[in-house]
PDB file of N, CA and C in Angstrom:
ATOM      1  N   UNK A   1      -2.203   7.172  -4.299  1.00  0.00           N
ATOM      2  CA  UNK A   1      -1.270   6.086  -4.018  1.00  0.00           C
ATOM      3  C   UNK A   1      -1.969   4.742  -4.189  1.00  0.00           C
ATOM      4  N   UNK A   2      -1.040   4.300  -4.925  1.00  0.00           N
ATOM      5  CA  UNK A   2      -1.872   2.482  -5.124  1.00  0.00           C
ATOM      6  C   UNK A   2      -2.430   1.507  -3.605  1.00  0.00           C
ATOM      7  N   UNK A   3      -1.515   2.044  -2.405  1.00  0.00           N
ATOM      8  CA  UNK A   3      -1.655   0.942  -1.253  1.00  0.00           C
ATOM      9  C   UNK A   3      -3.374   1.979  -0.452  1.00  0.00           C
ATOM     10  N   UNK A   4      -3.636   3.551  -0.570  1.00  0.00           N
ATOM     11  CA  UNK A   4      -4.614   4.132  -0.705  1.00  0.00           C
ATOM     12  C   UNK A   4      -6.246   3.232  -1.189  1.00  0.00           C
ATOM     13  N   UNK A   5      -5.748   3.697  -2.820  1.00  0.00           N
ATOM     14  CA  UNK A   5      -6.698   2.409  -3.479  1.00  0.00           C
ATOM     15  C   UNK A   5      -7.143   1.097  -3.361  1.00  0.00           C
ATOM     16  N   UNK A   6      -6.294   0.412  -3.189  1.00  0.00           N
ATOM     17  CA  UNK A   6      -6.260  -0.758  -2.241  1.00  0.00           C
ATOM     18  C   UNK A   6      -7.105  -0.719  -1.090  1.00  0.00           C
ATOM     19  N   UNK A   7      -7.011  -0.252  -0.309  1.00  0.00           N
ATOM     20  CA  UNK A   7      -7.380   0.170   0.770  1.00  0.00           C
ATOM     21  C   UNK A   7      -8.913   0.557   0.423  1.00  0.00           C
ATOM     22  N   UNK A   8      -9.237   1.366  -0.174  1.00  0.00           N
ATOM     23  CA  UNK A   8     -10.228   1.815  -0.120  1.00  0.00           C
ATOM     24  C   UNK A   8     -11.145   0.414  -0.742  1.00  0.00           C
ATOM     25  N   UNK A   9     -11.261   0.091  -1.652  1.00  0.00           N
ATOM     26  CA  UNK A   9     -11.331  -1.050  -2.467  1.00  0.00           C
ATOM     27  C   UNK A   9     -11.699  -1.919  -1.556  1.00  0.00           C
ATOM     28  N   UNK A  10     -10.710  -2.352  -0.676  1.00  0.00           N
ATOM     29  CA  UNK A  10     -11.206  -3.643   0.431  1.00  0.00           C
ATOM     30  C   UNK A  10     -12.403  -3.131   0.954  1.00  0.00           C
ATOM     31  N   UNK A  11     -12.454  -1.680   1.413  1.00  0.00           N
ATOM     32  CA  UNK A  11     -13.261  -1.302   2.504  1.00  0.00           C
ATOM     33  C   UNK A  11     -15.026  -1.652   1.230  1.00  0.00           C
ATOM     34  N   UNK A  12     -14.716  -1.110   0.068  1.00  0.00           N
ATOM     35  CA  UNK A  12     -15.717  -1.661  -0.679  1.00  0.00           C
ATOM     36  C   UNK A  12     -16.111  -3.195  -0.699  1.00  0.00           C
ATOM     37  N   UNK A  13     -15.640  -3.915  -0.913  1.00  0.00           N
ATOM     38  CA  UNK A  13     -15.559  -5.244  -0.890  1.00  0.00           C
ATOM     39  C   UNK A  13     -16.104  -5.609   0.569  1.00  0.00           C
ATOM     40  N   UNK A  14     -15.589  -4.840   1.533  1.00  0.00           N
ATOM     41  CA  UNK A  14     -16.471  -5.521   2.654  1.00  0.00           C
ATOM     42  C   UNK A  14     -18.055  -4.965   3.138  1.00  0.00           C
ATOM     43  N   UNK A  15     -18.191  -4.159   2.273  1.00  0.00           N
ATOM     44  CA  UNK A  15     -19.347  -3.219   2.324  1.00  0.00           C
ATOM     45  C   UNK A  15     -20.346  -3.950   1.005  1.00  0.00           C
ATOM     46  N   UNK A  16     -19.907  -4.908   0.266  1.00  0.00           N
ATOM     47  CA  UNK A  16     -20.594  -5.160  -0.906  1.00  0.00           C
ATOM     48  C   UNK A  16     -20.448  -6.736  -0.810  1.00  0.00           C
ATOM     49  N   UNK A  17     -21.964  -7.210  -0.023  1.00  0.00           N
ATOM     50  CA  UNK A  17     -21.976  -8.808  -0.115  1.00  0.00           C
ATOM     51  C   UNK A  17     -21.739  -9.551  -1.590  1.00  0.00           C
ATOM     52  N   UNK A  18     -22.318  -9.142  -2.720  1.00  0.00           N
ATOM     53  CA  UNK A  18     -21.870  -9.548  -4.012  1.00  0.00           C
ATOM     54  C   UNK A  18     -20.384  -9.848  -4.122  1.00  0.00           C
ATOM     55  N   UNK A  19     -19.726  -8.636  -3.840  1.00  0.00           N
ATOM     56  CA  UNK A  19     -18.115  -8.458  -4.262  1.00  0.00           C
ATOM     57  C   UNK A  19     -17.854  -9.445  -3.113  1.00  0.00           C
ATOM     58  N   UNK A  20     -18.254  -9.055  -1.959  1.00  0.00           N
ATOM     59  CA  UNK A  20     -17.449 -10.146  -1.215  1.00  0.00           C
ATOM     60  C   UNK A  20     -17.178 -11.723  -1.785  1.00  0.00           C
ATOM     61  N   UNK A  21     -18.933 -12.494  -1.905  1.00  0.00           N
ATOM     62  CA  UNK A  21     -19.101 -13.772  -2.281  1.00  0.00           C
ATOM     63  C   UNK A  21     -18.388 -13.956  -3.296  1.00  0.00           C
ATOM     64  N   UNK A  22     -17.784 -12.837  -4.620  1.00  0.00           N
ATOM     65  CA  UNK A  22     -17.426 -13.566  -5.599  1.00  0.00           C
ATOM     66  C   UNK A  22     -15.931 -13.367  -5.339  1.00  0.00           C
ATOM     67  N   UNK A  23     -15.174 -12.855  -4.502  1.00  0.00           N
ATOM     68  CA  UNK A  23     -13.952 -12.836  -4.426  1.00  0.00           C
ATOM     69  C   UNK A  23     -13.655 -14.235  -2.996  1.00  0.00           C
ATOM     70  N   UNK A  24     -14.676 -14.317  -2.515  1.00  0.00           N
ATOM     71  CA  UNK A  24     -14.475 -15.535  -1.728  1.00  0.00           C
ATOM     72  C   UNK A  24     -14.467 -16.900  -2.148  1.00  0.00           C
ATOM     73  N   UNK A  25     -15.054 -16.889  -3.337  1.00  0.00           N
ATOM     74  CA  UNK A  25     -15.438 -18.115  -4.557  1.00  0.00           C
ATOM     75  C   UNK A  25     -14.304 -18.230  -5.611  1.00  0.00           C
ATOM     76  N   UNK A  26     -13.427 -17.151  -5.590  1.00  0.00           N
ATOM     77  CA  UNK A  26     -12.204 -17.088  -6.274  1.00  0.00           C
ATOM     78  C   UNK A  26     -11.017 -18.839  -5.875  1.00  0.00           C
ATOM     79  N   UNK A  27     -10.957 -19.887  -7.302  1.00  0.00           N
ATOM     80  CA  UNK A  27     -10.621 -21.085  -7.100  1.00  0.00           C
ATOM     81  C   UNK A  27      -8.752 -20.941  -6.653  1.00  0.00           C
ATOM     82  N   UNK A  28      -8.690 -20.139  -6.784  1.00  0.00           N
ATOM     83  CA  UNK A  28      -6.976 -19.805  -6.631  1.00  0.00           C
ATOM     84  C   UNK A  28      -6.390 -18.862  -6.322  1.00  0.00           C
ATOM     85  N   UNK A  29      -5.129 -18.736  -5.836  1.00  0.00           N
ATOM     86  CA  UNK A  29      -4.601 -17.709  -5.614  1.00  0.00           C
ATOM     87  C   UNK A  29      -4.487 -16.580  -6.582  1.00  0.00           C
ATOM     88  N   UNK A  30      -3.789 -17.532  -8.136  1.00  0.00           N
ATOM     89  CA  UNK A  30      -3.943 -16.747  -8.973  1.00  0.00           C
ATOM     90  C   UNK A  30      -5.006 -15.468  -9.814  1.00  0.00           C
ATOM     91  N   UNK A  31      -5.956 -16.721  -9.968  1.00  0.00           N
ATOM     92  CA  UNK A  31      -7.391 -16.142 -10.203  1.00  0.00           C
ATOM     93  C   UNK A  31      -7.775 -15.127  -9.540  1.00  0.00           C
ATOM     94  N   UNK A  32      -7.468 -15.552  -7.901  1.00  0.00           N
ATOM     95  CA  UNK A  32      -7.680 -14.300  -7.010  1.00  0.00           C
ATOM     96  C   UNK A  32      -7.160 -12.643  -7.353  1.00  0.00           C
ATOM     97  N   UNK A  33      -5.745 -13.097  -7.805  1.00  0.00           N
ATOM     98  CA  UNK A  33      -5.055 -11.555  -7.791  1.00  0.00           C
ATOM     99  C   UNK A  33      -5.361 -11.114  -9.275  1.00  0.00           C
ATOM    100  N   UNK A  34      -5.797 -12.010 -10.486  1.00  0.00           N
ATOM    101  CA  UNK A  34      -6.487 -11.515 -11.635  1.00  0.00           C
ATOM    102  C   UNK A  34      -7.904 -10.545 -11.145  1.00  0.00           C
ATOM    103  N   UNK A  35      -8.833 -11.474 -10.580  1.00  0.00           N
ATOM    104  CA  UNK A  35     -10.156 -10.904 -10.521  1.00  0.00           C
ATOM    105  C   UNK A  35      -9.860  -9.765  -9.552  1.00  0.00           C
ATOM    106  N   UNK A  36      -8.916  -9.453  -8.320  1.00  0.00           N
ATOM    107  CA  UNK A  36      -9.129  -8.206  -7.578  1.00  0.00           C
ATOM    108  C   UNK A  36      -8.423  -7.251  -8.471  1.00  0.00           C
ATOM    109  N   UNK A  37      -7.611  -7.789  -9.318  1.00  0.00           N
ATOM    110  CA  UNK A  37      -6.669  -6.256  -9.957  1.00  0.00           C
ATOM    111  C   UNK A  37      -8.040  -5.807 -11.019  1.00  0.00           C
ATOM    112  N   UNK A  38      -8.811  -7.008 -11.850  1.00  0.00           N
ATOM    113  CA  UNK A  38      -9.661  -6.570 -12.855  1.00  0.00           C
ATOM    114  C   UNK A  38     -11.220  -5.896 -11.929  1.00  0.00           C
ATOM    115  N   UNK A  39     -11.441  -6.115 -10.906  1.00  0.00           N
ATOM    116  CA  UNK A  39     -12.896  -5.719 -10.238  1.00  0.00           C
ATOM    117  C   UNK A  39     -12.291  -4.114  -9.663  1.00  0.00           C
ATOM    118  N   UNK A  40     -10.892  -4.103  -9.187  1.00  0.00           N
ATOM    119  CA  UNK A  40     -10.684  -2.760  -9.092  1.00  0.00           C
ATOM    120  C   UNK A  40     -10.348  -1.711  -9.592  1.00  0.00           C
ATOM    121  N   UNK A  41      -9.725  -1.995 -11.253  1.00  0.00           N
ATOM    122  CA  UNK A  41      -9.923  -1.263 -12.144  1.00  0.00           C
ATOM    123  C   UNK A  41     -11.120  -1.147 -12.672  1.00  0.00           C
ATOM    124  N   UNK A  42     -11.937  -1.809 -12.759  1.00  0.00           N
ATOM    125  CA  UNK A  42     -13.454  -1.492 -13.216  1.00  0.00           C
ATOM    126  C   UNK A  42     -14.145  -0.428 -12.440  1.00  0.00           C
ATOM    127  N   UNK A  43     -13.839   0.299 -11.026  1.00  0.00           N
ATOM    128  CA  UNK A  43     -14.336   0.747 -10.599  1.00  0.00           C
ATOM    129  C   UNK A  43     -13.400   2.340 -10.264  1.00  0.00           C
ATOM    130  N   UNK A  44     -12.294   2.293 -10.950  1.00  0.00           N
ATOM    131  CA  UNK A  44     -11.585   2.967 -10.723  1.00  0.00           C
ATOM    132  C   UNK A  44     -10.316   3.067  -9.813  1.00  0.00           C
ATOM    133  N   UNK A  45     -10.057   1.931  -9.110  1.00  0.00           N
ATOM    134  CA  UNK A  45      -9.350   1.563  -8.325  1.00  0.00           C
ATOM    135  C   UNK A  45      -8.091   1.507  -9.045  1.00  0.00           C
ATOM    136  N   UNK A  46      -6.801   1.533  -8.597  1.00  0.00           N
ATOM    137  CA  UNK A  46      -5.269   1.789  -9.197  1.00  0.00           C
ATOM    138  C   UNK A  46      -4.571   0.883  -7.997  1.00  0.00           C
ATOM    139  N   UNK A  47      -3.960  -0.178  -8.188  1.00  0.00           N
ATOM    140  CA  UNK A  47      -2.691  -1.100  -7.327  1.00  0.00           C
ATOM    141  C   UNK A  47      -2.504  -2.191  -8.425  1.00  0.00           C
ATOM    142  N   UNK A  48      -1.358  -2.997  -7.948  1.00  0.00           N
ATOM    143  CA  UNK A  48      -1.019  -3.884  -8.772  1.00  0.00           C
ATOM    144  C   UNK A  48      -1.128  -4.871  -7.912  1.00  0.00           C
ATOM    145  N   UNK A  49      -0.606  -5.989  -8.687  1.00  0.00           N
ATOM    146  CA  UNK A  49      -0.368  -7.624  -7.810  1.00  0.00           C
ATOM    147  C   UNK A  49       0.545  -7.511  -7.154  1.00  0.00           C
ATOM    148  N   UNK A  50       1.425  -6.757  -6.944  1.00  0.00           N
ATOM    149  CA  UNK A  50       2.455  -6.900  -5.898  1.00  0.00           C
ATOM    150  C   UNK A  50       1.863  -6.196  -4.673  1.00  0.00           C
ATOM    151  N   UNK A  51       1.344  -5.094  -5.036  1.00  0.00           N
ATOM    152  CA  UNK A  51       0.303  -4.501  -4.049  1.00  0.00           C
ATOM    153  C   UNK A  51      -0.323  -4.857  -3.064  1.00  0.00           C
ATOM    154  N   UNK A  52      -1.590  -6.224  -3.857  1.00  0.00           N
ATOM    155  CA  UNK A  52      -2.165  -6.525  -2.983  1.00  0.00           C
ATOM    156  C   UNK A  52      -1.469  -7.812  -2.643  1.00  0.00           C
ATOM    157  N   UNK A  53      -0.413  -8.450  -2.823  1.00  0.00           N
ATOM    158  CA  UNK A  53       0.300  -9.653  -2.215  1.00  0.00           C
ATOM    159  C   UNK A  53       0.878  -8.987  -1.161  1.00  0.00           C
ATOM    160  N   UNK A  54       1.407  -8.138  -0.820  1.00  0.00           N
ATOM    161  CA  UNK A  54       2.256  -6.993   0.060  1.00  0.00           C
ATOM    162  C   UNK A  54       0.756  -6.867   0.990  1.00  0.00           C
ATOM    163  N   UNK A  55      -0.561  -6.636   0.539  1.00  0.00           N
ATOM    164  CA  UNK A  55      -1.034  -6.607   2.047  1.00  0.00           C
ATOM    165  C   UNK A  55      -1.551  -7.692   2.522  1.00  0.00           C
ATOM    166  N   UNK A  56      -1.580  -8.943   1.770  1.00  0.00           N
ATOM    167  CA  UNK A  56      -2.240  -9.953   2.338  1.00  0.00           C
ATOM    168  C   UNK A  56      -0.589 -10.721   2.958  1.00  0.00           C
ATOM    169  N   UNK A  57       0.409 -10.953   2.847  1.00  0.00           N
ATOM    170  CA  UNK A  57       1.281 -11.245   3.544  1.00  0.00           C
ATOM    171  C   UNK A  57       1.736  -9.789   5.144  1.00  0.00           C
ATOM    172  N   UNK A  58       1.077  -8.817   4.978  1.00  0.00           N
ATOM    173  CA  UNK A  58       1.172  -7.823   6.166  1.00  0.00           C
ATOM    174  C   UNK A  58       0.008  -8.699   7.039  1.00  0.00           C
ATOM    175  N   UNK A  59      -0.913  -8.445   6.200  1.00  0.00           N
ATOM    176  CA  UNK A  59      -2.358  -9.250   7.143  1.00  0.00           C
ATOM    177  C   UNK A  59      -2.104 -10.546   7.789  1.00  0.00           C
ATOM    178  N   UNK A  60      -1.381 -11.117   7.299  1.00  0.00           N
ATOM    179  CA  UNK A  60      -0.669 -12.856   7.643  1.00  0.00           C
ATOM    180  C   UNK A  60      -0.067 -12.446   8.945  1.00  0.00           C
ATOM    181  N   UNK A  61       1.422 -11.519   8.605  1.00  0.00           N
ATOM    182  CA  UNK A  61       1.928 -11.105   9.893  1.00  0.00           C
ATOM    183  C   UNK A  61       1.323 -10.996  11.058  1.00  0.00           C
ATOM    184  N   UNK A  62       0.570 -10.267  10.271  1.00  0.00           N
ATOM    185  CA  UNK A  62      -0.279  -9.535  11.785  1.00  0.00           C
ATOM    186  C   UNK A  62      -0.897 -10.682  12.717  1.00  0.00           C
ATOM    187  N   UNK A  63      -1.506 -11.664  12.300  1.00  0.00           N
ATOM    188  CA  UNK A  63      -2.633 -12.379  12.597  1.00  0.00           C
ATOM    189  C   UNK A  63      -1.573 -13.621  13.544  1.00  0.00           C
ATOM    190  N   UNK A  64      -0.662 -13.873  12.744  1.00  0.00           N
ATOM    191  CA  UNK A  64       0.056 -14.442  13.753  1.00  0.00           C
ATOM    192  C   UNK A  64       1.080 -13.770  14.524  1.00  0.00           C
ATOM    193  N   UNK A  65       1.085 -12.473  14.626  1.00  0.00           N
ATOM    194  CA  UNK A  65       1.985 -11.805  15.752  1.00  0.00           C
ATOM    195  C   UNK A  65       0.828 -11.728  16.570  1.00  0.00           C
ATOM    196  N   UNK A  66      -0.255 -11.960  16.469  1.00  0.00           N
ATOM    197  CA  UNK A  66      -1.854 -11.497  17.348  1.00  0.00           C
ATOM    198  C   UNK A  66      -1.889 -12.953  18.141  1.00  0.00           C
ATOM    199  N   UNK A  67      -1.117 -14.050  17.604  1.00  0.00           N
ATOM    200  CA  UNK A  67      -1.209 -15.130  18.419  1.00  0.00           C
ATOM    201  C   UNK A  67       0.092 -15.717  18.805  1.00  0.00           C
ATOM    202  N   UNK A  68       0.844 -14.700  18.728  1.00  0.00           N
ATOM    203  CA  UNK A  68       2.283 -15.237  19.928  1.00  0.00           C
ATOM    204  C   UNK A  68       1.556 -14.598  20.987  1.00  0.00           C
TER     205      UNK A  68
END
């Protein structure tokens, strides 16, 4: 499942100071969802841009339902 991959992927990314710094250095949103769809197919990873927009607006939710 693509939201799987995803998933797993982040957990890489937070396990890999490189990947982290260069997805934190990412100048845009756009750029952003280019370089995570292209760094996670390079590694075998499978989601799309709607994918990961779907978890970074869940993650949003969350963060401010964590501060009502």
């Amino acid at each position: 499942m693509p939201e799987d991959d995803l998933e797993r992927f982040c957990q890489l990314v937070l396990h890999d100071p490189a990947l982290l710094k260069l997805l934190r250095e990412t100048p845009d949103t756009n750029a952003f969802f280019d370089l995570i769809m292209r760094l996670g197919a390079e590694r075998g990873y499978h989601f799309t841009g709607g994918d990961v927009e779907a978890a970074l607006q869940a993650g949003r939710r969350s963060w401010i339902q964590r501060g009502s």
